[in-house]
PDB file of N, CA and C in Angstrom:
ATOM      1  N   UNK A   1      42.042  25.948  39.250  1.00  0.00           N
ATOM      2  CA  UNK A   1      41.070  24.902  39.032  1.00  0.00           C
ATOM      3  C   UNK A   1      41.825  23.605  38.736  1.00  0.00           C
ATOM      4  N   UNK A   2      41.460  22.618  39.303  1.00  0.00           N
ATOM      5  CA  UNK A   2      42.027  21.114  38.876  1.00  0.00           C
ATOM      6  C   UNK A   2      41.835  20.037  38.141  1.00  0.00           C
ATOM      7  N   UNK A   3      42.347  19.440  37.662  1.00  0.00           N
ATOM      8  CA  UNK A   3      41.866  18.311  36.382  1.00  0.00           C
ATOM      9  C   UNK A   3      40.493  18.293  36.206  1.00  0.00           C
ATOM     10  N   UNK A   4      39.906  17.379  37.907  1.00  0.00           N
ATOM     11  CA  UNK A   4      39.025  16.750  38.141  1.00  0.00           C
ATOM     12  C   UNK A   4      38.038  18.046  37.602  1.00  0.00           C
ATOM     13  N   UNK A   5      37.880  19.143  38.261  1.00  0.00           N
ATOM     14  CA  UNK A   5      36.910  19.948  37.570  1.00  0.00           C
ATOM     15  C   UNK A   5      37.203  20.416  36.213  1.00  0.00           C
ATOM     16  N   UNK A   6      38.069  20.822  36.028  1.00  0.00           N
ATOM     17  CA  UNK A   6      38.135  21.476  34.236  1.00  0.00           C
ATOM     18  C   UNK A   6      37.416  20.133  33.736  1.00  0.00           C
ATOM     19  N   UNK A   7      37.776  18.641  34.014  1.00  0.00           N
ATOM     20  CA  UNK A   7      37.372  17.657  33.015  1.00  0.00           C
ATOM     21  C   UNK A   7      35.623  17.528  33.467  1.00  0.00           C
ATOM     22  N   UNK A   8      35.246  17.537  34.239  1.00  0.00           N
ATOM     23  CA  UNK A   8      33.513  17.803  34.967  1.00  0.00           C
ATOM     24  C   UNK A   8      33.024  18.840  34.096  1.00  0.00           C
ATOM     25  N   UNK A   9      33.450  20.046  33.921  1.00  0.00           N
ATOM     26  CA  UNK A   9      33.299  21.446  33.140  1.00  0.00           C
ATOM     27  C   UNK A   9      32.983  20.909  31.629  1.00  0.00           C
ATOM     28  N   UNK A  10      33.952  20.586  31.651  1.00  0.00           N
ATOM     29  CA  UNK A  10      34.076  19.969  29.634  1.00  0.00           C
ATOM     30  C   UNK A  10      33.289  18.888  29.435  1.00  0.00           C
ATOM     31  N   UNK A  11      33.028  18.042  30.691  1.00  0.00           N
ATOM     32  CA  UNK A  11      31.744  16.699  29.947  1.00  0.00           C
ATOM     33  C   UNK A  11      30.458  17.707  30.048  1.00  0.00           C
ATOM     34  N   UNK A  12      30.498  18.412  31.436  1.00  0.00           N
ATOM     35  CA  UNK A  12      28.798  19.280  31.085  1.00  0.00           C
ATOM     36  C   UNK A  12      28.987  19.987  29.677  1.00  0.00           C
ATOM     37  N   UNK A  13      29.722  20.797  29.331  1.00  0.00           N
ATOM     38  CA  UNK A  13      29.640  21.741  28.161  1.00  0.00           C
ATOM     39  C   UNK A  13      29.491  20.717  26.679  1.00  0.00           C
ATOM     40  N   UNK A  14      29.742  19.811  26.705  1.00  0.00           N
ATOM     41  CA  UNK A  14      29.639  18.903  25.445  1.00  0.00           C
ATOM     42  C   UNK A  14      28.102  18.168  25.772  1.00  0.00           C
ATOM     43  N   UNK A  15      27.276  17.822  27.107  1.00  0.00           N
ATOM     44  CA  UNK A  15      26.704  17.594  27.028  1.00  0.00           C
ATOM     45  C   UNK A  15      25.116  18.449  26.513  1.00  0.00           C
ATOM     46  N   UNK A  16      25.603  19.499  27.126  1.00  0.00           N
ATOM     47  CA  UNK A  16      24.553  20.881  26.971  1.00  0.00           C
ATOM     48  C   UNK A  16      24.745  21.312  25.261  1.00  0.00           C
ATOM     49  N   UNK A  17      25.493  21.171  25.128  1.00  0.00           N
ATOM     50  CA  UNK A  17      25.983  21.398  23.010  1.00  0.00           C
ATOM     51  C   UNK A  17      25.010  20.593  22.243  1.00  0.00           C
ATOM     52  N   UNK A  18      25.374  19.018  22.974  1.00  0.00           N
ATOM     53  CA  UNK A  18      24.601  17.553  22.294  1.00  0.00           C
ATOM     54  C   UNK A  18      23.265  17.844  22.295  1.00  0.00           C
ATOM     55  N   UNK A  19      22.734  18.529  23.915  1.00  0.00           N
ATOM     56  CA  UNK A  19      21.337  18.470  23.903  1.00  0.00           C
ATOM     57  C   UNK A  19      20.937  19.498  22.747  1.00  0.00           C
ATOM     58  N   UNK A  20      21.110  20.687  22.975  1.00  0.00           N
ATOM     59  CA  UNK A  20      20.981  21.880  22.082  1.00  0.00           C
ATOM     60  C   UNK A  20      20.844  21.470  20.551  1.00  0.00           C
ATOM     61  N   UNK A  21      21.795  20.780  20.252  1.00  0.00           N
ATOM     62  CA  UNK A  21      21.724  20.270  18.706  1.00  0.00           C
ATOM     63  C   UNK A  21      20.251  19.280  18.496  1.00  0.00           C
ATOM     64  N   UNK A  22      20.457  18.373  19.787  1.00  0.00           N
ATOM     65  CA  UNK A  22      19.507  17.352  19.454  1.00  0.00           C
ATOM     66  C   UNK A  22      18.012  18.142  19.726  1.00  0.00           C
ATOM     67  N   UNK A  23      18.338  18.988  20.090  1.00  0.00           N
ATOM     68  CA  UNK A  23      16.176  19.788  20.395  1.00  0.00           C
ATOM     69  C   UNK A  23      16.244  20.468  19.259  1.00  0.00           C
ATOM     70  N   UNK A  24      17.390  21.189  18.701  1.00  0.00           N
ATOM     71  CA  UNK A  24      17.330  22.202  17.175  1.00  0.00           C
ATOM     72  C   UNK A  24      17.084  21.378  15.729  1.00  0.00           C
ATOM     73  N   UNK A  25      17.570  20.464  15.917  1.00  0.00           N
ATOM     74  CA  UNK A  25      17.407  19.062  14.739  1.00  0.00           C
ATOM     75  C   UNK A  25      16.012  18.651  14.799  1.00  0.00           C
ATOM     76  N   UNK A  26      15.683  18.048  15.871  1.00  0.00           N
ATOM     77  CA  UNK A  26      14.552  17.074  16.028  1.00  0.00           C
ATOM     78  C   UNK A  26      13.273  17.335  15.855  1.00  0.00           C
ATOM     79  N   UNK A  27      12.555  18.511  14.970  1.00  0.00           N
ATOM     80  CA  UNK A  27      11.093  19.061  15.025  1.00  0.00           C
ATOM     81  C   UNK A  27      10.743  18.347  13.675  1.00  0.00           C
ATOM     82  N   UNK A  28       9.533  18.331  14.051  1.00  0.00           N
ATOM     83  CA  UNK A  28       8.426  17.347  13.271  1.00  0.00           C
ATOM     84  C   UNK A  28       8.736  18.946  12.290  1.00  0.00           C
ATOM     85  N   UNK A  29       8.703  18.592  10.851  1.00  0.00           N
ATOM     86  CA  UNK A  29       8.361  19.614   9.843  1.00  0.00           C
ATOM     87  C   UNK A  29       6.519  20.070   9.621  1.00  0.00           C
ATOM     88  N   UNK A  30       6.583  21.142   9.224  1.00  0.00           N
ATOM     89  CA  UNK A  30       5.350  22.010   9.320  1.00  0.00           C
ATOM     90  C   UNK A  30       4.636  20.975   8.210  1.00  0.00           C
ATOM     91  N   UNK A  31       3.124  20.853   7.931  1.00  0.00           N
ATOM     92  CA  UNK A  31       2.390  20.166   6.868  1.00  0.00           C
ATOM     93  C   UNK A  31       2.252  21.344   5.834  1.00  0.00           C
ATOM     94  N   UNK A  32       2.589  21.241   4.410  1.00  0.00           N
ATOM     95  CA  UNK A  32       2.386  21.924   3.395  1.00  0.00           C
ATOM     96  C   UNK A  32       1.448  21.229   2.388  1.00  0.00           C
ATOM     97  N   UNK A  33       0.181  22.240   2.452  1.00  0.00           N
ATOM     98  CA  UNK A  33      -1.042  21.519   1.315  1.00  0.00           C
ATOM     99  C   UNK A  33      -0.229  21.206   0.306  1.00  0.00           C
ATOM    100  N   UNK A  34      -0.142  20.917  -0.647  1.00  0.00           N
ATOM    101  CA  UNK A  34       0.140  20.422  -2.191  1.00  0.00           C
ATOM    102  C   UNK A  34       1.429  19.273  -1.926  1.00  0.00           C
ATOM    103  N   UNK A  35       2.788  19.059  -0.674  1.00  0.00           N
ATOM    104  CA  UNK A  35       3.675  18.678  -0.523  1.00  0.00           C
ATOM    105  C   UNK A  35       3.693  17.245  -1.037  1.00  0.00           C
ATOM    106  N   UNK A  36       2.839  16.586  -0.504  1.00  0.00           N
ATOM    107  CA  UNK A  36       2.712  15.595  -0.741  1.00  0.00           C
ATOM    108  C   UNK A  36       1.079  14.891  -0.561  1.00  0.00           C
ATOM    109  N   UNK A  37       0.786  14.267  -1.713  1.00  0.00           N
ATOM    110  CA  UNK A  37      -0.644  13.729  -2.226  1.00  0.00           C
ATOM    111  C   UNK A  37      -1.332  12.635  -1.087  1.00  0.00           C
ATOM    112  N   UNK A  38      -0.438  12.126  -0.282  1.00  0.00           N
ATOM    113  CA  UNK A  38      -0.890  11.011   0.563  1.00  0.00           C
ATOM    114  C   UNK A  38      -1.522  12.042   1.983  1.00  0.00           C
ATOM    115  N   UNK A  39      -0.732  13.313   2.442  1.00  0.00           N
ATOM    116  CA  UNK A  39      -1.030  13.655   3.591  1.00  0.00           C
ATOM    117  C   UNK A  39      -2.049  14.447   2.745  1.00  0.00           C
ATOM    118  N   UNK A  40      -2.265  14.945   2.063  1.00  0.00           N
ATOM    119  CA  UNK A  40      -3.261  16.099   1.785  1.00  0.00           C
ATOM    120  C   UNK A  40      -4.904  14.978   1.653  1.00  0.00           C
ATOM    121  N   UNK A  41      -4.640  13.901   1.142  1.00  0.00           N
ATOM    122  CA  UNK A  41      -5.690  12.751   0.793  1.00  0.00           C
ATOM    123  C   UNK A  41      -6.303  12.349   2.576  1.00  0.00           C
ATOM    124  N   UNK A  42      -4.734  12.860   3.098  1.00  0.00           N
ATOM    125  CA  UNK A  42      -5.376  12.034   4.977  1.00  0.00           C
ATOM    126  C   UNK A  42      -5.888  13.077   5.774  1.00  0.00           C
ATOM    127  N   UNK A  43      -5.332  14.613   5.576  1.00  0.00           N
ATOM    128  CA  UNK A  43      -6.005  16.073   5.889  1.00  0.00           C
ATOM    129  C   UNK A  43      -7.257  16.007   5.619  1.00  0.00           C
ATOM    130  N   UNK A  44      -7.868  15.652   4.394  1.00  0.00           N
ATOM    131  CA  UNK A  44      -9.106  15.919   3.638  1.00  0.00           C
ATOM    132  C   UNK A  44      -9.790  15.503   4.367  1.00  0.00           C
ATOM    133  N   UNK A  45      -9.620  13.860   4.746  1.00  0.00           N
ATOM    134  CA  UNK A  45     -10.051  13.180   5.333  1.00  0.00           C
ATOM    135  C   UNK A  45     -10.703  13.242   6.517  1.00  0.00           C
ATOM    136  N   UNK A  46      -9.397  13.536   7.250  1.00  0.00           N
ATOM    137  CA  UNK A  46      -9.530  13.721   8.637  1.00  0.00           C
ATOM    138  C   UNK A  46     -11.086  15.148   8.917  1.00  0.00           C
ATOM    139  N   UNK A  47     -10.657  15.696   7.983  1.00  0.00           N
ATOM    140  CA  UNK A  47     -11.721  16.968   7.949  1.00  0.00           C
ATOM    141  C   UNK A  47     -12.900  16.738   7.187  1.00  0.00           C
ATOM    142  N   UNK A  48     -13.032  15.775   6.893  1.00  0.00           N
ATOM    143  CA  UNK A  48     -14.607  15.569   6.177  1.00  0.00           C
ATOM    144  C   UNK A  48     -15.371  14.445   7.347  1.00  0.00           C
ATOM    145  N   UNK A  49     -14.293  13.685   8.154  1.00  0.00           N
ATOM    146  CA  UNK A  49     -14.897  12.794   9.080  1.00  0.00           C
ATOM    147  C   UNK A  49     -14.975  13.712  10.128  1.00  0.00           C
ATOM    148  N   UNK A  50     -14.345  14.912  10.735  1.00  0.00           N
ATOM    149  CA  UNK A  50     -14.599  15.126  11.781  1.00  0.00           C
ATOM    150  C   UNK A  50     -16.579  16.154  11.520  1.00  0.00           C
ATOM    151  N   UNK A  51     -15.922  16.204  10.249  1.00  0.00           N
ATOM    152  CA  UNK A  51     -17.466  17.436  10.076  1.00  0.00           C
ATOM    153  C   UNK A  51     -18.825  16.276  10.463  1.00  0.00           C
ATOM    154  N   UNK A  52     -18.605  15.253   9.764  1.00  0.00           N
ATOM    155  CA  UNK A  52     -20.016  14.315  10.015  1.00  0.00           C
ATOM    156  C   UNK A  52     -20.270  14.008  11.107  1.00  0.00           C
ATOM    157  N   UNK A  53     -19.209  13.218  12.032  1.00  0.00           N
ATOM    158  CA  UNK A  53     -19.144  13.022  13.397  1.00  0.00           C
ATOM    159  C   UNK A  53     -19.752  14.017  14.531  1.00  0.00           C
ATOM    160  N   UNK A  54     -19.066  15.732  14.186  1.00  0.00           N
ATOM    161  CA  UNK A  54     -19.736  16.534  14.540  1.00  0.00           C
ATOM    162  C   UNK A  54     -21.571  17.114  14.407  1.00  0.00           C
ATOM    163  N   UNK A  55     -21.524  16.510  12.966  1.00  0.00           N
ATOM    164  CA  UNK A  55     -22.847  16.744  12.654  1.00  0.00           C
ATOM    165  C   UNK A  55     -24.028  15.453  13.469  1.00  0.00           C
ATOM    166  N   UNK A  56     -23.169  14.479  14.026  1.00  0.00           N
ATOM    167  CA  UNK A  56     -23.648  13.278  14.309  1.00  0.00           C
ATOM    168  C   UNK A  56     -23.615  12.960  16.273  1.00  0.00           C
ATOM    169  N   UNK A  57     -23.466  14.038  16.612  1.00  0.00           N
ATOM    170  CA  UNK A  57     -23.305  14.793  17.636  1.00  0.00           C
ATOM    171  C   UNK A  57     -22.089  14.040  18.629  1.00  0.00           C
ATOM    172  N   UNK A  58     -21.164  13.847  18.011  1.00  0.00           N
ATOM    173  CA  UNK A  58     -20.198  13.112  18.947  1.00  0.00           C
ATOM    174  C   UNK A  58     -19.567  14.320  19.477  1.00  0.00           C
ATOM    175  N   UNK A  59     -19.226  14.204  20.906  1.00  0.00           N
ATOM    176  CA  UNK A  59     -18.695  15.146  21.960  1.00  0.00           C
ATOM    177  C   UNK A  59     -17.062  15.138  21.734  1.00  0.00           C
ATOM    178  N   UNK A  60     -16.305  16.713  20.720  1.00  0.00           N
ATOM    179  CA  UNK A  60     -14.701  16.558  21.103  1.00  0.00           C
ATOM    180  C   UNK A  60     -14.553  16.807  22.289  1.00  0.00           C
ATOM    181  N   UNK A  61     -15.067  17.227  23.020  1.00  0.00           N
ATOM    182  CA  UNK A  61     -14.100  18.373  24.306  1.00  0.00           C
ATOM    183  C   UNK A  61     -13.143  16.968  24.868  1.00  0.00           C
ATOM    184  N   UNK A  62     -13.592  15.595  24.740  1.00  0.00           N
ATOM    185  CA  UNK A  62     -12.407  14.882  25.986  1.00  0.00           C
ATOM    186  C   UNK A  62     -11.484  15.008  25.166  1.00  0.00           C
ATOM    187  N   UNK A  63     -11.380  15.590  23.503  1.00  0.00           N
ATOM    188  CA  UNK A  63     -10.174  14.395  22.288  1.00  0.00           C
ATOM    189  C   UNK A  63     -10.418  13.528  21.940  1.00  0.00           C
ATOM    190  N   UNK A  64     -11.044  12.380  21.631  1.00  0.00           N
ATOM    191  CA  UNK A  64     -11.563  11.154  21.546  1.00  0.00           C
ATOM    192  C   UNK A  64     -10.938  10.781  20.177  1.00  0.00           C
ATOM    193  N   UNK A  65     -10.355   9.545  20.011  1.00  0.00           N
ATOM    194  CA  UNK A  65     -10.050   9.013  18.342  1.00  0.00           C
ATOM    195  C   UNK A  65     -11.088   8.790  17.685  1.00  0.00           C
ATOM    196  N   UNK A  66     -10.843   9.581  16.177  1.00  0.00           N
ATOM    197  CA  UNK A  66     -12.085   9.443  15.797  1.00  0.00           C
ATOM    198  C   UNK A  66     -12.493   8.268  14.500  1.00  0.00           C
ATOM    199  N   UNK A  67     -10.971   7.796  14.294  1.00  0.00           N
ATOM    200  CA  UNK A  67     -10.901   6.615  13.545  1.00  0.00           C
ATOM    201  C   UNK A  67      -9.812   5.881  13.647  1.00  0.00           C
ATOM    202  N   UNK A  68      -9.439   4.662  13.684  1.00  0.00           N
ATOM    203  CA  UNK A  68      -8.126   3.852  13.470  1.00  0.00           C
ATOM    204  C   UNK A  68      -7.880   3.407  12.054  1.00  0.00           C
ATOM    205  N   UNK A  69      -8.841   3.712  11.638  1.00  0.00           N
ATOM    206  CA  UNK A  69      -8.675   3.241   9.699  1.00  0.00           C
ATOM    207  C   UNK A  69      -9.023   4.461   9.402  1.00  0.00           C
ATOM    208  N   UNK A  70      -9.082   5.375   8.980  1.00  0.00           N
ATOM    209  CA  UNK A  70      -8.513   6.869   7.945  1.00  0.00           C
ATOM    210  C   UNK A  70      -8.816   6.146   7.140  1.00  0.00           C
ATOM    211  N   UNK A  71      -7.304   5.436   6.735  1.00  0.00           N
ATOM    212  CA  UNK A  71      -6.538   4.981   5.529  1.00  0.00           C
ATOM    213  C   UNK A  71      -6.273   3.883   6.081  1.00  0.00           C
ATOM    214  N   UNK A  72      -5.387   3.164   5.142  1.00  0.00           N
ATOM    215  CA  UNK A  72      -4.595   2.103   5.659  1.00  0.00           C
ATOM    216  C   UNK A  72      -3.596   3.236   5.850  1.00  0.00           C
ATOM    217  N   UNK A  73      -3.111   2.177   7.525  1.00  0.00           N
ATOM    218  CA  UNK A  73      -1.724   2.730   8.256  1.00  0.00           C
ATOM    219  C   UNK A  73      -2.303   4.146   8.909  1.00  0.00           C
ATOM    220  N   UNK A  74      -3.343   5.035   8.534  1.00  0.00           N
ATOM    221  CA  UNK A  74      -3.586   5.892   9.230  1.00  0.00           C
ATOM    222  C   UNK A  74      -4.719   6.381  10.222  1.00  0.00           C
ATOM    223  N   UNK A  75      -4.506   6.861  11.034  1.00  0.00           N
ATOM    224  CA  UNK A  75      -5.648   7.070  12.570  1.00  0.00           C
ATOM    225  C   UNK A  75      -5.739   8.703  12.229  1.00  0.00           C
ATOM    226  N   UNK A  76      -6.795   9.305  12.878  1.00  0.00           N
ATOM    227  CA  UNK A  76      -7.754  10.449  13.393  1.00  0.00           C
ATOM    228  C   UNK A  76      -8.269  10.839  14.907  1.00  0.00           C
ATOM    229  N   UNK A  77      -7.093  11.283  14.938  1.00  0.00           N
ATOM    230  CA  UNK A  77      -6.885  11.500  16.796  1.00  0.00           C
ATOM    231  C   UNK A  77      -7.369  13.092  17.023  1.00  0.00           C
ATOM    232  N   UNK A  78      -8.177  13.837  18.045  1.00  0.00           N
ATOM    233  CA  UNK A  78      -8.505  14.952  18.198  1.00  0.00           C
ATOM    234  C   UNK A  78      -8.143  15.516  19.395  1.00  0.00           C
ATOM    235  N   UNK A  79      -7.433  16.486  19.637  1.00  0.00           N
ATOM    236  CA  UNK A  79      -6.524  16.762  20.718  1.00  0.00           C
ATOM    237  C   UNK A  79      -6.548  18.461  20.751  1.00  0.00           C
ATOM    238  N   UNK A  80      -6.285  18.822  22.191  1.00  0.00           N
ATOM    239  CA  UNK A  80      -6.709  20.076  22.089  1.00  0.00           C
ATOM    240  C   UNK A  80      -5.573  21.073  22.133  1.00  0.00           C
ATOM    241  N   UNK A  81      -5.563  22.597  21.661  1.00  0.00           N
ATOM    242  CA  UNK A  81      -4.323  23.498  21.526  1.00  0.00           C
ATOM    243  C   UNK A  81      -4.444  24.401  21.916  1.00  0.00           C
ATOM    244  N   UNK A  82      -3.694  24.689  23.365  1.00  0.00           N
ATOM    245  CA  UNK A  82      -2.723  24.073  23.324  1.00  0.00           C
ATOM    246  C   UNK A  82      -3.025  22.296  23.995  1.00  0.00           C
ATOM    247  N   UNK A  83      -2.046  21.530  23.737  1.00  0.00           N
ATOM    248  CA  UNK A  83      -2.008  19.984  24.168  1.00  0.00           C
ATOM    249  C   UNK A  83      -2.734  19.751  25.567  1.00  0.00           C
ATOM    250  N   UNK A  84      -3.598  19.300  26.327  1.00  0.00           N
ATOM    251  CA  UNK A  84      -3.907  19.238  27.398  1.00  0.00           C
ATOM    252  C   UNK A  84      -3.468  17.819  27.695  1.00  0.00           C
ATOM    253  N   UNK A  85      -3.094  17.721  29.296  1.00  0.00           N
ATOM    254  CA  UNK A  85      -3.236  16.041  29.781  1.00  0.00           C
ATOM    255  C   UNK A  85      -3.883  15.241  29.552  1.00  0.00           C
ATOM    256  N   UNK A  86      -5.071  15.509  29.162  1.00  0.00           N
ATOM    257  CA  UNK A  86      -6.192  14.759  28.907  1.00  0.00           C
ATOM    258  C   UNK A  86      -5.928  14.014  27.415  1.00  0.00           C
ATOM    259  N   UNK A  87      -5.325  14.783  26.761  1.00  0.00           N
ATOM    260  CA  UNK A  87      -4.674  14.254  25.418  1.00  0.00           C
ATOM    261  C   UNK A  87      -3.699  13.082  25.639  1.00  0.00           C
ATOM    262  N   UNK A  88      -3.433  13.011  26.392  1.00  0.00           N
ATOM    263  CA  UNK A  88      -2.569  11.964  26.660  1.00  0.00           C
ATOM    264  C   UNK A  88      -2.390  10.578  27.116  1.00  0.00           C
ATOM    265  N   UNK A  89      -4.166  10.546  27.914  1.00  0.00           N
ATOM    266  CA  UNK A  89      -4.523   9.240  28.154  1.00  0.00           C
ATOM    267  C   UNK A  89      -5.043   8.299  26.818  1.00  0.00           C
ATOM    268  N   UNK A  90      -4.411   7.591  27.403  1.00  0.00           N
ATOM    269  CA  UNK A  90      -4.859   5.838  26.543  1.00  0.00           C
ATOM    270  C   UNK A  90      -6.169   5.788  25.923  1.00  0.00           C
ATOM    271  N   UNK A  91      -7.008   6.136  26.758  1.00  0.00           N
ATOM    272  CA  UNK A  91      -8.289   6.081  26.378  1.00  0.00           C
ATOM    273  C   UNK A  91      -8.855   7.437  25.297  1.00  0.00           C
ATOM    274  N   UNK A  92      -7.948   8.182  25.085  1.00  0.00           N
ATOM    275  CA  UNK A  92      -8.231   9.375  24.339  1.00  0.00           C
ATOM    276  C   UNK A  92      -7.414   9.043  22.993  1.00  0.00           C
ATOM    277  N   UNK A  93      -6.559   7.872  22.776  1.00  0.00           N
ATOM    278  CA  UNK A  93      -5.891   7.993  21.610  1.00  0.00           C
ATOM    279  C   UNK A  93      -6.048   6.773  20.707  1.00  0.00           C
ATOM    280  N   UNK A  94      -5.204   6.849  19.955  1.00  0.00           N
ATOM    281  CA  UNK A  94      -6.312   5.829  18.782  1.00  0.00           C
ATOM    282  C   UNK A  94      -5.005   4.627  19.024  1.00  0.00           C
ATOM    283  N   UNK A  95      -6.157   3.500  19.263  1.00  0.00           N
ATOM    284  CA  UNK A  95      -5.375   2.167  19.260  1.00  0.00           C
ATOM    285  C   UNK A  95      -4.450   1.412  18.792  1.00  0.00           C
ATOM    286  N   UNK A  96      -4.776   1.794  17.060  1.00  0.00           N
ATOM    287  CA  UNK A  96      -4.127   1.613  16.166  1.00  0.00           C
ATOM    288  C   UNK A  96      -2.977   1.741  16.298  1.00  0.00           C
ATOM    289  N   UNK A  97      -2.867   2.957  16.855  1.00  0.00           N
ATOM    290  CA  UNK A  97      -1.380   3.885  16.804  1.00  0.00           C
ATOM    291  C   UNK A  97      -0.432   3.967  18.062  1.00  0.00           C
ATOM    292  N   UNK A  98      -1.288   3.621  18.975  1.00  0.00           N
ATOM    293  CA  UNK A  98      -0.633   2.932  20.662  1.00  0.00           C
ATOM    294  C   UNK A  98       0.203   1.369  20.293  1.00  0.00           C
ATOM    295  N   UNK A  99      -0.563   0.446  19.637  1.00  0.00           N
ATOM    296  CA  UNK A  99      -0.232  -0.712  19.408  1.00  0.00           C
ATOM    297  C   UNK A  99       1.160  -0.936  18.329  1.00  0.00           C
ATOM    298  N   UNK A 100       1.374   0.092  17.563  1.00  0.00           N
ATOM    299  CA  UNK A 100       1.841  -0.133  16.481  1.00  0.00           C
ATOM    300  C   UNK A 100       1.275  -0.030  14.725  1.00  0.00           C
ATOM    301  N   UNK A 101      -0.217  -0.445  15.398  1.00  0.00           N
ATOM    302  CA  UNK A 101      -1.033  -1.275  13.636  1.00  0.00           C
ATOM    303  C   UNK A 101      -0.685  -0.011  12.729  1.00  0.00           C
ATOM    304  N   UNK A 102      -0.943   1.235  13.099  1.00  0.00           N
ATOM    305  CA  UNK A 102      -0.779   2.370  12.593  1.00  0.00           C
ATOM    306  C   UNK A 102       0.192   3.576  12.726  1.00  0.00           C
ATOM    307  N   UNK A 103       1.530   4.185  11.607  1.00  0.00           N
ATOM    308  CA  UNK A 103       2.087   4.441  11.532  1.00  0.00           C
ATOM    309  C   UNK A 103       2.233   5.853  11.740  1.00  0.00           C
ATOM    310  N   UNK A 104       0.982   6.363  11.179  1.00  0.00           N
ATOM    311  CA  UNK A 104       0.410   7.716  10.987  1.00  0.00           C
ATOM    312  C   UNK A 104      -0.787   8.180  11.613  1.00  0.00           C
ATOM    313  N   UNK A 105      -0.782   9.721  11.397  1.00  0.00           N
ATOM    314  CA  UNK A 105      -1.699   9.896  12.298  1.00  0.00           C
ATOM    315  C   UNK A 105      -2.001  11.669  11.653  1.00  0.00           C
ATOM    316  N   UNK A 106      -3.367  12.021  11.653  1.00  0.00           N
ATOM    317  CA  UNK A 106      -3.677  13.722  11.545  1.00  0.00           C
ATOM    318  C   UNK A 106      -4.375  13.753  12.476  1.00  0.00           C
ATOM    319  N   UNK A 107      -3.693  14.626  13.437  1.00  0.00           N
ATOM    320  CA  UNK A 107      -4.368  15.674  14.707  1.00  0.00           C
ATOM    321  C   UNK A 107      -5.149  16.713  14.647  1.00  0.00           C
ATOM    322  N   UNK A 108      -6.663  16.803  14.610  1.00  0.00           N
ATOM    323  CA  UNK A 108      -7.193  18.379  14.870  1.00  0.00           C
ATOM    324  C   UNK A 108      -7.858  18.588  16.154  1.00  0.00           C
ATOM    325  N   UNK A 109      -8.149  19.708  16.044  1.00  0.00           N
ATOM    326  CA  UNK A 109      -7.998  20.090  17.782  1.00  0.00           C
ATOM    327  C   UNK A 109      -9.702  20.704  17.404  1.00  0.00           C
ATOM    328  N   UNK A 110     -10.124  20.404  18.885  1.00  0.00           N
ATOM    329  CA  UNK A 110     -11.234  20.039  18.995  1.00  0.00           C
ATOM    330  C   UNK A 110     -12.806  20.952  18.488  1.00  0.00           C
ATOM    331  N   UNK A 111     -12.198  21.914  17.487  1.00  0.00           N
ATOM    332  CA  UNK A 111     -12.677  22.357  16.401  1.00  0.00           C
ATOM    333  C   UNK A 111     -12.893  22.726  15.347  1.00  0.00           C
ATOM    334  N   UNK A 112     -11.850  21.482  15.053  1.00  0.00           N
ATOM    335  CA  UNK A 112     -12.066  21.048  13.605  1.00  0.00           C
ATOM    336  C   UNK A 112     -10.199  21.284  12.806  1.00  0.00           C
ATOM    337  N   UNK A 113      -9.566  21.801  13.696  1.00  0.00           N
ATOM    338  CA  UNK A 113      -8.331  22.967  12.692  1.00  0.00           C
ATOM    339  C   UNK A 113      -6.868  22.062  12.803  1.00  0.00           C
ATOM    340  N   UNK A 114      -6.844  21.945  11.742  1.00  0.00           N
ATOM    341  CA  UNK A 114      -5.474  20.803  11.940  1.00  0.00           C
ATOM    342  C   UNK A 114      -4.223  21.194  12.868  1.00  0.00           C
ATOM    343  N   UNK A 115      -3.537  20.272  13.683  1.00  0.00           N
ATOM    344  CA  UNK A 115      -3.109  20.726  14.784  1.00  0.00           C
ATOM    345  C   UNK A 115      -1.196  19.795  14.203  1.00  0.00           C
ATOM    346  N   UNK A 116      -1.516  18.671  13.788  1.00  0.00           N
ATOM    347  CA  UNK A 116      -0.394  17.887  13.317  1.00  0.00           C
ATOM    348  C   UNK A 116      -0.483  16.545  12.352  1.00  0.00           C
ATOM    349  N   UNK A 117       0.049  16.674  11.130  1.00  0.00           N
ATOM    350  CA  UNK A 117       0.270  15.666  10.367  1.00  0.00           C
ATOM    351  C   UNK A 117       1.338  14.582  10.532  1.00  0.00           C
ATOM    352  N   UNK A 118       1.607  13.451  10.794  1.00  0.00           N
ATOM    353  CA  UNK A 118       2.983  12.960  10.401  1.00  0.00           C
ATOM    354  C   UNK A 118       2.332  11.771  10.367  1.00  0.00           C
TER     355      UNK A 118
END
């Protein structure tokens, strides 16, 4: 084998390492009730607005945002699990949080069951 490949060999193998580390590092952490008082205050939330809304006959099946003010800094996005495409259009997600205005966000999926905090 010659330079040119052993050195081709060794940039893929450092690159495939980098990726590996960077997908094993990079996961959003799980939401733990009691962890912290701000997400459990935006959980509550998110689940007492989706119950009225529901009771108020708004349709989840597209995902639809169901608030850009939560909180301050936080949105109420409803998305389905597993994730569908449809979750992904513009028009299915909360403005707030496309634009910037909003930092945060609690995901439940489109019956009611929390899907993601951050």
């Amino acid at each position: 084998m010659n330079k040119k490949n052993k050195l081709f060999f060794l940039v893929l193998a450092v690159v495939f390492v980098t990726a590996m580390v960077v997908l094993k590092t990079n996961k959003t952490p799980a939401y733990k009730k009691g962890a912290s008082g701000i997400y459990d205050t935006a959980v509550s939330g998110a689940m007492s607005l989706y119950k009225s809304m529901v009771i108020s006959g708004v349709d989840m099946s597209r995902g639809p945002c169901l608030t850009n003010d939560l909180m301050q800094d936080w949105v109420v996005d409803i998305v389905h699990s597993p994730r569908e495409d449809i979750d992904d259009l513009p028009e299915n997600q909360c403005q707030a949080y496309l634009e910037g205005r909003a930092e945060h966000f609690v995901e439940l999926d489109t019956n009611g069951n929390l899907v993601r905090v951050r």
